[in-house]
PDB file of N, CA and C in Angstrom:
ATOM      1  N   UNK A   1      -3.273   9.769  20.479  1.00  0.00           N
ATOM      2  CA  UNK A   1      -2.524   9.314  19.323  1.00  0.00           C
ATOM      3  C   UNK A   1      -1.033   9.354  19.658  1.00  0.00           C
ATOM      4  N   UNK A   2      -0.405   8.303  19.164  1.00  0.00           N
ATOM      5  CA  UNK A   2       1.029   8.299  19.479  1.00  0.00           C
ATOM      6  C   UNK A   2       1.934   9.278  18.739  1.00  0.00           C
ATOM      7  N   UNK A   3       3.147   9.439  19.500  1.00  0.00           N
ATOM      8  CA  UNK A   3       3.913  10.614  19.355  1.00  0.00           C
ATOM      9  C   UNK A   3       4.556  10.029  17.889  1.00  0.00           C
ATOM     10  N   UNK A   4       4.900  11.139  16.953  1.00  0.00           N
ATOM     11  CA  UNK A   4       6.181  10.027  15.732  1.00  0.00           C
ATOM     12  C   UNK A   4       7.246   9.390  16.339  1.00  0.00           C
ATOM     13  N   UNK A   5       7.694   9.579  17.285  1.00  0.00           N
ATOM     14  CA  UNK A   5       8.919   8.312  17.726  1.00  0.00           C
ATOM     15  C   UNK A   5       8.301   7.233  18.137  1.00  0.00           C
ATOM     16  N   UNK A   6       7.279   7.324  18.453  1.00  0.00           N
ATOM     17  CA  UNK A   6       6.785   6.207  19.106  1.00  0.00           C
ATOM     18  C   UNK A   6       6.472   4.917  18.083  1.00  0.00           C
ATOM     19  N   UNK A   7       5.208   5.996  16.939  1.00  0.00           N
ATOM     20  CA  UNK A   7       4.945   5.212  16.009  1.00  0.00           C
ATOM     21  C   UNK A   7       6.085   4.354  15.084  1.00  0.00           C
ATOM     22  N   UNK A   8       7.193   5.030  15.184  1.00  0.00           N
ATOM     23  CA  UNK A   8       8.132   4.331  14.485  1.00  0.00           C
ATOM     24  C   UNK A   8       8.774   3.260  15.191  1.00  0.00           C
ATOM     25  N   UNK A   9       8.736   2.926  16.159  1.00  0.00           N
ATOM     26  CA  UNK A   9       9.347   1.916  16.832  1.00  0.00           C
ATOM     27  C   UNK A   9       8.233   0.879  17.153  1.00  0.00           C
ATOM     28  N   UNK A  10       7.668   0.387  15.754  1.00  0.00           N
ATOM     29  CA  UNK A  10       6.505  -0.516  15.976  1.00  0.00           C
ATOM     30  C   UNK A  10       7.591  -2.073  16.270  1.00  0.00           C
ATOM     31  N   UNK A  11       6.128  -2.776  16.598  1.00  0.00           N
ATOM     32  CA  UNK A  11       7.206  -4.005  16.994  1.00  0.00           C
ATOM     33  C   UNK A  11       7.230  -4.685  16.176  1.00  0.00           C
ATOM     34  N   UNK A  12       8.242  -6.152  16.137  1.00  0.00           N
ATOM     35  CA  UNK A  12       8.396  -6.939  14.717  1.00  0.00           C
ATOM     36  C   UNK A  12       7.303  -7.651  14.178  1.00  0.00           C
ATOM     37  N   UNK A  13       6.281  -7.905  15.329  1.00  0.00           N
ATOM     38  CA  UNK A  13       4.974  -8.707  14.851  1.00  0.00           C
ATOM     39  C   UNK A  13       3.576  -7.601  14.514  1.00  0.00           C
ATOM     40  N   UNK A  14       3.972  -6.447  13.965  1.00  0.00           N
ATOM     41  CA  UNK A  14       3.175  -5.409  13.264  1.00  0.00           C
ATOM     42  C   UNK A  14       2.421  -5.904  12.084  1.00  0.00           C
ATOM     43  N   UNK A  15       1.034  -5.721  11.948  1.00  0.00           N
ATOM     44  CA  UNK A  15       0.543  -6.344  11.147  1.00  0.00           C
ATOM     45  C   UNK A  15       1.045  -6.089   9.995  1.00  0.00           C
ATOM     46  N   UNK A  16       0.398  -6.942   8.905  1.00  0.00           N
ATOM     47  CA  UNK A  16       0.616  -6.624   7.324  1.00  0.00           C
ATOM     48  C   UNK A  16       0.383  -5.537   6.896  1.00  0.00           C
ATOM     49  N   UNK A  17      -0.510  -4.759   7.376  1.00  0.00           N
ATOM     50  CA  UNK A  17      -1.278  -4.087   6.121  1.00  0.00           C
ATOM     51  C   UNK A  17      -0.282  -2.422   6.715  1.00  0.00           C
ATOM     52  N   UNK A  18       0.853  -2.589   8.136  1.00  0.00           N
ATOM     53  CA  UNK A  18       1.381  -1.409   8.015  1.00  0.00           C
ATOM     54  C   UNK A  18       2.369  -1.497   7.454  1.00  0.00           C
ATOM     55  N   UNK A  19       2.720  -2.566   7.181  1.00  0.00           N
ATOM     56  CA  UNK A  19       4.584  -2.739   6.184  1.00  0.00           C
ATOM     57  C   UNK A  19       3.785  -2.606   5.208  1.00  0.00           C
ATOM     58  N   UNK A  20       3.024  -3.390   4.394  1.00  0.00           N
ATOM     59  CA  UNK A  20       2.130  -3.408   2.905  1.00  0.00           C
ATOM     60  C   UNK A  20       1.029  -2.910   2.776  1.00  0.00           C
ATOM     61  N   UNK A  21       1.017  -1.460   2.199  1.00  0.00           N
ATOM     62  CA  UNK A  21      -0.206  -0.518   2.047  1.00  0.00           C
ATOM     63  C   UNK A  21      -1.448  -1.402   0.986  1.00  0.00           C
ATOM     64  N   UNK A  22      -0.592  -2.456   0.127  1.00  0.00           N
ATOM     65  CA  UNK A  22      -1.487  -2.937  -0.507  1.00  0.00           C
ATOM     66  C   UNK A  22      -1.983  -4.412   0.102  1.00  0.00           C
ATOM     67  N   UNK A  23      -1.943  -4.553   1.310  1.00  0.00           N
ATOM     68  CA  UNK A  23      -2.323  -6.228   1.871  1.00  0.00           C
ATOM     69  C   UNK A  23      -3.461  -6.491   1.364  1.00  0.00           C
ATOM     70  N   UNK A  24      -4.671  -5.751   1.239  1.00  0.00           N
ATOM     71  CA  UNK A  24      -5.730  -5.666   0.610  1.00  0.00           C
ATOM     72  C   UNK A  24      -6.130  -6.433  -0.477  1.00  0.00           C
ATOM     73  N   UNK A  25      -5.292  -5.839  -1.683  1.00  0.00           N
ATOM     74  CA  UNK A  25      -4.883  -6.368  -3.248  1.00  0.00           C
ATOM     75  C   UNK A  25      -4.888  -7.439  -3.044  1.00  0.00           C
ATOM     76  N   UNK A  26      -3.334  -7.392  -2.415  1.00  0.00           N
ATOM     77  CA  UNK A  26      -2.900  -9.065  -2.338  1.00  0.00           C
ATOM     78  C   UNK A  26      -4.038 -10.470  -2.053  1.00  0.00           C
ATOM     79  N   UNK A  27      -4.254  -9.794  -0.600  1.00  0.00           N
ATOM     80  CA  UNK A  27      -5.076 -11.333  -0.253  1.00  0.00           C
ATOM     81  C   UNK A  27      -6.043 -10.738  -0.936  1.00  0.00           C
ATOM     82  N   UNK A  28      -6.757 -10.153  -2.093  1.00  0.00           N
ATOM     83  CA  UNK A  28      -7.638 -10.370  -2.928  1.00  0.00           C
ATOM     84  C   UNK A  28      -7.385 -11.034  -4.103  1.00  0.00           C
ATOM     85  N   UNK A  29      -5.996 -10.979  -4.566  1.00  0.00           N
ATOM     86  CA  UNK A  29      -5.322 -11.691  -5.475  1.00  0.00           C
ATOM     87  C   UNK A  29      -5.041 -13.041  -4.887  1.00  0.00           C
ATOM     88  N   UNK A  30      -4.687 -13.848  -3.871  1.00  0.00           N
ATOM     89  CA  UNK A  30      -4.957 -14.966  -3.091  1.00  0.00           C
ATOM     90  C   UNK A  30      -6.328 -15.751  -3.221  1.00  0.00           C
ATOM     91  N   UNK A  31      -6.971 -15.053  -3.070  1.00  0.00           N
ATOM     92  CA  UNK A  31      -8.681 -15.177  -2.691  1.00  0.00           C
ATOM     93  C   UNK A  31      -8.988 -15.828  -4.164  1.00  0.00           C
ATOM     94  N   UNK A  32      -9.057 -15.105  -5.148  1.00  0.00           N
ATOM     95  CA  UNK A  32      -9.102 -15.210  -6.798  1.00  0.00           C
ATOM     96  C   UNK A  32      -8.192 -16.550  -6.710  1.00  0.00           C
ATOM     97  N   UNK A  33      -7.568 -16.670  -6.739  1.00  0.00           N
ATOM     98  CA  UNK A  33      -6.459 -17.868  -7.373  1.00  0.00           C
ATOM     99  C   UNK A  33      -7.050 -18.786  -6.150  1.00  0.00           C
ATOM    100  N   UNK A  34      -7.772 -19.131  -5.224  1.00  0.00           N
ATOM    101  CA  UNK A  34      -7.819 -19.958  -4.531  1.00  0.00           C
ATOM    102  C   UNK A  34      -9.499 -20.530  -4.693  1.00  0.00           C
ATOM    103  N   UNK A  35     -10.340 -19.861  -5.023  1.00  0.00           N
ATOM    104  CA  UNK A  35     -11.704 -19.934  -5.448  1.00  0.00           C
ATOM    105  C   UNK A  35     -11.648 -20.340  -6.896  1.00  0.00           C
ATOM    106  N   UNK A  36     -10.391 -19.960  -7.548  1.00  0.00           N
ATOM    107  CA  UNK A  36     -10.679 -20.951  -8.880  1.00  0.00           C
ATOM    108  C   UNK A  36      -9.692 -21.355  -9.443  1.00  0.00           C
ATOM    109  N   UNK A  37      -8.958 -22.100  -8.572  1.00  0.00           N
ATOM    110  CA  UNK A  37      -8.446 -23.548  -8.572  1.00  0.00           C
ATOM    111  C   UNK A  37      -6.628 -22.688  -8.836  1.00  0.00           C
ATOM    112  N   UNK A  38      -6.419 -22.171  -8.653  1.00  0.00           N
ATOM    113  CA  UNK A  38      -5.347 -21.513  -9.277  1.00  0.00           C
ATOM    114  C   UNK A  38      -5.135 -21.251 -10.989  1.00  0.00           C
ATOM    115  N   UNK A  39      -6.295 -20.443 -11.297  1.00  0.00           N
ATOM    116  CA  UNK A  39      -6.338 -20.413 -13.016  1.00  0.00           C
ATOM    117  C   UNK A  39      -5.972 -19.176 -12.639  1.00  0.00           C
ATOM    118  N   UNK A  40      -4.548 -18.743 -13.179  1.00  0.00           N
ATOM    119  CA  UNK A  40      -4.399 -16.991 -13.034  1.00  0.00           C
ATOM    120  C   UNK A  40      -4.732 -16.435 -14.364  1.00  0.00           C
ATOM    121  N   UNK A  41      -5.414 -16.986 -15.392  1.00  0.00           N
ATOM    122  CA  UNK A  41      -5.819 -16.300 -16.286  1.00  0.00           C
ATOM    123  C   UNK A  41      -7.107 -15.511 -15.551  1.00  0.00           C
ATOM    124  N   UNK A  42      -7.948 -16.163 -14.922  1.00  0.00           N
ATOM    125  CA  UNK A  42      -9.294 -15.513 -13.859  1.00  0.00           C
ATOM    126  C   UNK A  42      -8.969 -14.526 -12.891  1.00  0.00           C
ATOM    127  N   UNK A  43      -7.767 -14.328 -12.822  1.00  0.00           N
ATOM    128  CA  UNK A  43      -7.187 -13.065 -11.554  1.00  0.00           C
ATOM    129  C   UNK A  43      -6.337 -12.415 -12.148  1.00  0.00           C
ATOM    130  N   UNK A  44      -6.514 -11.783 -13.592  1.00  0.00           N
ATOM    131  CA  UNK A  44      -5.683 -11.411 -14.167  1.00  0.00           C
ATOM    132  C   UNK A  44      -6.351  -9.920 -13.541  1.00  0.00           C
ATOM    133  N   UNK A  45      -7.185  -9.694 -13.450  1.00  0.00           N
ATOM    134  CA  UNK A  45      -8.038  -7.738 -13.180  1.00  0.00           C
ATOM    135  C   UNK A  45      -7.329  -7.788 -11.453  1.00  0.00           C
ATOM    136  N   UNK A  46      -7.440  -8.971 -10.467  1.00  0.00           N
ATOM    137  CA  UNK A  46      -6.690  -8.765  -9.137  1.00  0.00           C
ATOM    138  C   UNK A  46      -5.304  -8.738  -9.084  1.00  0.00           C
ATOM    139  N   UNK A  47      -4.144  -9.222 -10.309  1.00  0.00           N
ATOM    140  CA  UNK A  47      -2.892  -9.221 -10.060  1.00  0.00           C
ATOM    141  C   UNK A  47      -2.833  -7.549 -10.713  1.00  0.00           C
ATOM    142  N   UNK A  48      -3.486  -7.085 -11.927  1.00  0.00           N
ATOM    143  CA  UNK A  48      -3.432  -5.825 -12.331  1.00  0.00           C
ATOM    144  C   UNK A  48      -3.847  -4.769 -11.350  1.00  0.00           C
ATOM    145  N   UNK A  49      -4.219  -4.807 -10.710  1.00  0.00           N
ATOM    146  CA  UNK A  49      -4.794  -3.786  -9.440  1.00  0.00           C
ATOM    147  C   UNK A  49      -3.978  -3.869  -8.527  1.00  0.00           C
ATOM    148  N   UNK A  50      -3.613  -5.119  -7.978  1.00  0.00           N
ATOM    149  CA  UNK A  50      -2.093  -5.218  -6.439  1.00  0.00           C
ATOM    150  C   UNK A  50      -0.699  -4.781  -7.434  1.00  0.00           C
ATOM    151  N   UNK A  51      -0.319  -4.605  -8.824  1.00  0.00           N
ATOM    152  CA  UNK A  51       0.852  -4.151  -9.428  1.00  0.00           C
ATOM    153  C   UNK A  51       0.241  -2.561  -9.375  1.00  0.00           C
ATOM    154  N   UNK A  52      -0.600  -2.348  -9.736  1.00  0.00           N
ATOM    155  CA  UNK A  52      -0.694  -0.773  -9.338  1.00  0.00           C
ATOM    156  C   UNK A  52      -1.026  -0.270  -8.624  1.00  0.00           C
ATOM    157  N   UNK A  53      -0.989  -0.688  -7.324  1.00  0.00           N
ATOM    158  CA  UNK A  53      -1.202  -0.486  -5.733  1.00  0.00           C
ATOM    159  C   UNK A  53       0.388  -0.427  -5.346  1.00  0.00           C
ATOM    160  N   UNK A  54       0.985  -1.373  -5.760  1.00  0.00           N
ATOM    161  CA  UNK A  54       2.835  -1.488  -5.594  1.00  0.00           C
ATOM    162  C   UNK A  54       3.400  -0.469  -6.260  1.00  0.00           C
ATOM    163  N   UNK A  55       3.363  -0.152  -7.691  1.00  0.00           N
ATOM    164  CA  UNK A  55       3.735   1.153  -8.315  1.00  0.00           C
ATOM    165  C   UNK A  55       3.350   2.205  -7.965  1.00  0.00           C
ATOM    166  N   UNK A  56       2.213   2.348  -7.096  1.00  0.00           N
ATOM    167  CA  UNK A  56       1.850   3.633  -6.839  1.00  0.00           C
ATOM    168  C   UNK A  56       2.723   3.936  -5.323  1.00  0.00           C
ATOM    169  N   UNK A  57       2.531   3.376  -4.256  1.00  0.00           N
ATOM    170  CA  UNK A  57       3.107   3.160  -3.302  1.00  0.00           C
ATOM    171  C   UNK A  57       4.695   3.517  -3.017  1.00  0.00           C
ATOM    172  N   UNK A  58       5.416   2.540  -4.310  1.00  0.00           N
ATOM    173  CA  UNK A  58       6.900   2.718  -4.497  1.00  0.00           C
ATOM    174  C   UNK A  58       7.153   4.259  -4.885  1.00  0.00           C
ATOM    175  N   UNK A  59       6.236   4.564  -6.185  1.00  0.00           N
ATOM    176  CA  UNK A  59       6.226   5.821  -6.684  1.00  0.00           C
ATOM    177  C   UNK A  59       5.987   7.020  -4.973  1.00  0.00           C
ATOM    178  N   UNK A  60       5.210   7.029  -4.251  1.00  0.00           N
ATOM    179  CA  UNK A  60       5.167   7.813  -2.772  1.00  0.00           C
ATOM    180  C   UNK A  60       6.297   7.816  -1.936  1.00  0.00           C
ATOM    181  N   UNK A  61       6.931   5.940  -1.797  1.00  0.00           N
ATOM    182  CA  UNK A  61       7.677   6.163  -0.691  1.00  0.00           C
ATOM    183  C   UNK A  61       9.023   6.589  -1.664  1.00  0.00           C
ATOM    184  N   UNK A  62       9.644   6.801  -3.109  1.00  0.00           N
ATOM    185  CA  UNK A  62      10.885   6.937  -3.325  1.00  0.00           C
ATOM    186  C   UNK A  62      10.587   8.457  -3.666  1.00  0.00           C
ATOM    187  N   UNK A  63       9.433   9.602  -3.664  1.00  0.00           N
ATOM    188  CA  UNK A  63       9.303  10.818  -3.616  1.00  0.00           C
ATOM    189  C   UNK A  63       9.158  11.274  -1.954  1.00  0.00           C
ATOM    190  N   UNK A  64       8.877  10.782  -1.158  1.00  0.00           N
ATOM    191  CA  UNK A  64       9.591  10.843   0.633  1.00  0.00           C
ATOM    192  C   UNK A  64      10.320  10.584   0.430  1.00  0.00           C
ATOM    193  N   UNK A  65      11.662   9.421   0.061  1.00  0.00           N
ATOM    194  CA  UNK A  65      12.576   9.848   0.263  1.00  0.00           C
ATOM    195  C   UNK A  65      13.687  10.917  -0.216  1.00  0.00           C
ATOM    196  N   UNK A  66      13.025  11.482  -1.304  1.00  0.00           N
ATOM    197  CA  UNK A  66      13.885  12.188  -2.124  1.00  0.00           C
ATOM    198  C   UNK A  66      13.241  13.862  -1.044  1.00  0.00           C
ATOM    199  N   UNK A  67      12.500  13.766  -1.041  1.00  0.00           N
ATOM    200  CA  UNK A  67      12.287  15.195  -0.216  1.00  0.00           C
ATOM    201  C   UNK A  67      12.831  14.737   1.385  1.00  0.00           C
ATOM    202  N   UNK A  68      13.103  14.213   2.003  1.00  0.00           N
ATOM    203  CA  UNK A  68      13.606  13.603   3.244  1.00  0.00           C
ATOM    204  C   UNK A  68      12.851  13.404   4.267  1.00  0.00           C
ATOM    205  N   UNK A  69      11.304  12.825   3.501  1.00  0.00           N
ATOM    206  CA  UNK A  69      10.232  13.248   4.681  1.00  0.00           C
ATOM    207  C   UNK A  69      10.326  11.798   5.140  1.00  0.00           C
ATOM    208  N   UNK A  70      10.416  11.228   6.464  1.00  0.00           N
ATOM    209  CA  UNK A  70      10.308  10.223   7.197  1.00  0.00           C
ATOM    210  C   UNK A  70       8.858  10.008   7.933  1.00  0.00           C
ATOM    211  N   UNK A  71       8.784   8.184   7.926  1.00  0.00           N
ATOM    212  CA  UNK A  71       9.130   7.721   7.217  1.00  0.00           C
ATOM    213  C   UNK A  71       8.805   7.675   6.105  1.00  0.00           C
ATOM    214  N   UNK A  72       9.292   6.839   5.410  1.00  0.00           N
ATOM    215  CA  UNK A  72       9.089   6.373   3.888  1.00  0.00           C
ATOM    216  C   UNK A  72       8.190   6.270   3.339  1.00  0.00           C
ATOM    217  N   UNK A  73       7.665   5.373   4.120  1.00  0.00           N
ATOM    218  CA  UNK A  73       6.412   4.667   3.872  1.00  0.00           C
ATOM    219  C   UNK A  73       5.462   5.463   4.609  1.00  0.00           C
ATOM    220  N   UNK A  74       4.598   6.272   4.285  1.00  0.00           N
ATOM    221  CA  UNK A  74       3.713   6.739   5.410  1.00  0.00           C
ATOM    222  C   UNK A  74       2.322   5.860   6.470  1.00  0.00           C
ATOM    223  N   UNK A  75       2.274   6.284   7.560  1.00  0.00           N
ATOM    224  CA  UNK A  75       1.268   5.395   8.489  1.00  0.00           C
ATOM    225  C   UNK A  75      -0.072   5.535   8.031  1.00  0.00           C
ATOM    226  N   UNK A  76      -0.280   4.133   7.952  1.00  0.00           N
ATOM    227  CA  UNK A  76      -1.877   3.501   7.567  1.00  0.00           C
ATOM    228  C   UNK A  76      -2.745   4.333   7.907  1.00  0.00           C
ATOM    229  N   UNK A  77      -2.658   5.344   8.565  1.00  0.00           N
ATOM    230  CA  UNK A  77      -3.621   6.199   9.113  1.00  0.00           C
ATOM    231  C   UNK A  77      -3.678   7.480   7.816  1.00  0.00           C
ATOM    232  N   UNK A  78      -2.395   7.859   7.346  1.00  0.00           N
ATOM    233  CA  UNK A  78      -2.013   8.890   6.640  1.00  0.00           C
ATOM    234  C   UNK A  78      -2.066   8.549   4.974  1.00  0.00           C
ATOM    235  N   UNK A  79      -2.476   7.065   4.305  1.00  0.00           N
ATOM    236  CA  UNK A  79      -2.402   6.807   3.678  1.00  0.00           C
ATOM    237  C   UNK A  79      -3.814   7.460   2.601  1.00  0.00           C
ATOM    238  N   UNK A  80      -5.026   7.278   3.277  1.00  0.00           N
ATOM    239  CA  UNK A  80      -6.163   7.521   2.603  1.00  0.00           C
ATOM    240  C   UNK A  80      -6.048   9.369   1.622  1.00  0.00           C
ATOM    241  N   UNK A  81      -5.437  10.207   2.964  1.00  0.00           N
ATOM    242  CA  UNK A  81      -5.504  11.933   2.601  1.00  0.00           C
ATOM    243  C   UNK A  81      -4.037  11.871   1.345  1.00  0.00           C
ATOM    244  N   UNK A  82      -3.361  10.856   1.459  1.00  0.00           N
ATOM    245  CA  UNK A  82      -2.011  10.588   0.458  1.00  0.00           C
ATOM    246  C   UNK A  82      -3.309  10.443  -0.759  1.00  0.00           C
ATOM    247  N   UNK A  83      -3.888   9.588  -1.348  1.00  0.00           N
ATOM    248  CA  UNK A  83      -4.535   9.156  -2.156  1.00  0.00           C
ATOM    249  C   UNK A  83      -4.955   9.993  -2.832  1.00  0.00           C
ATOM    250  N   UNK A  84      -5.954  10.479  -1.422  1.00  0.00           N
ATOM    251  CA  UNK A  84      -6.781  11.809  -2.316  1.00  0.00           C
ATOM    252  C   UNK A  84      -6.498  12.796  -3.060  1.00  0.00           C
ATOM    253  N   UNK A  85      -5.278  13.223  -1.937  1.00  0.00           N
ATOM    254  CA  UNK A  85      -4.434  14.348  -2.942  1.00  0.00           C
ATOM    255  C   UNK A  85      -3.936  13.766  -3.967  1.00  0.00           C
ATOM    256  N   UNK A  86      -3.092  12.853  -4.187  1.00  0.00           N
ATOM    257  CA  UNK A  86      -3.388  12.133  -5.410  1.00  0.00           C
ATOM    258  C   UNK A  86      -4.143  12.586  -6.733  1.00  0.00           C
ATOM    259  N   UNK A  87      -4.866  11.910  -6.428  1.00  0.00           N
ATOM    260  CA  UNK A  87      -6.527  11.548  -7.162  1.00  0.00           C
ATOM    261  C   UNK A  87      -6.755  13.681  -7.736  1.00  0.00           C
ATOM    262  N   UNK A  88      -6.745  14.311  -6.383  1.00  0.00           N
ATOM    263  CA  UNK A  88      -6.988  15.209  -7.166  1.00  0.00           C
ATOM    264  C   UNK A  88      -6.049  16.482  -7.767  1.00  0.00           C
ATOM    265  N   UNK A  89      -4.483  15.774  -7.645  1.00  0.00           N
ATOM    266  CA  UNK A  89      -3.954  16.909  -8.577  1.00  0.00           C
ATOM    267  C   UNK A  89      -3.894  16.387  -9.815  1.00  0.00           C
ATOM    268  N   UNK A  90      -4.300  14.488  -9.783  1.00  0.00           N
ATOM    269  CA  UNK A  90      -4.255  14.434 -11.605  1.00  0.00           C
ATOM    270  C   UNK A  90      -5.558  14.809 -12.015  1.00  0.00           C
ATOM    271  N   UNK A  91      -6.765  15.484 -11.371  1.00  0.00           N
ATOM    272  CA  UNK A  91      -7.439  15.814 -11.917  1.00  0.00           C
ATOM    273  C   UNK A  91      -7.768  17.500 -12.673  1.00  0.00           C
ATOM    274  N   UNK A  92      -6.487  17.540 -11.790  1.00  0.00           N
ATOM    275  CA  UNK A  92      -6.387  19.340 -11.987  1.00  0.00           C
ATOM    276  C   UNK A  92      -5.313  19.336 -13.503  1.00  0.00           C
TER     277      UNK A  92
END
């Protein structure tokens, strides 16, 4: 596994889904609007799910930056154990 300097010096043609934790959403919100004809009343449950994939995300990377943990955005790898903990201190 690569060192953290390393990982941070990804190159400019880095896929989507490590700049956008939600690429997922998105081209599922794509997918919807393209299978039916572009009616976004029918992808209204896929644009509501990629806005709270973005709010949640923004909400992570502007609490890294306020504690000064780099980077910002954490690696696609580190994203899933982000979640969980998540998931389970609003359950506590």
């Amino acid at each position: 596994m690569p060192g953290l300097d390393e990982r941070k010096k990804k190159p400019a043609h880095q896929s989507n889904s490590f700049k956008n934790p939600c690429a997922k959403e998105q081209a599922m919100s794509y997918k919807c609007l393209d299978d039916n004809n572009f009616d976004k009343d029918k992808c209204q449950m896929f644009f509501e799910n990629y806005r709270k994939c973005q709010d949640f995300w923004t909400k992570i990377s502007n609490e890294r930056r306020r504690k000064g943990i780099e980077p910002y955005m954490p690696f696609p790898e580190e994203r899933d154990r982000i979640k969980e903990e998540y998931i389970k201190s609003r359950k506590n």
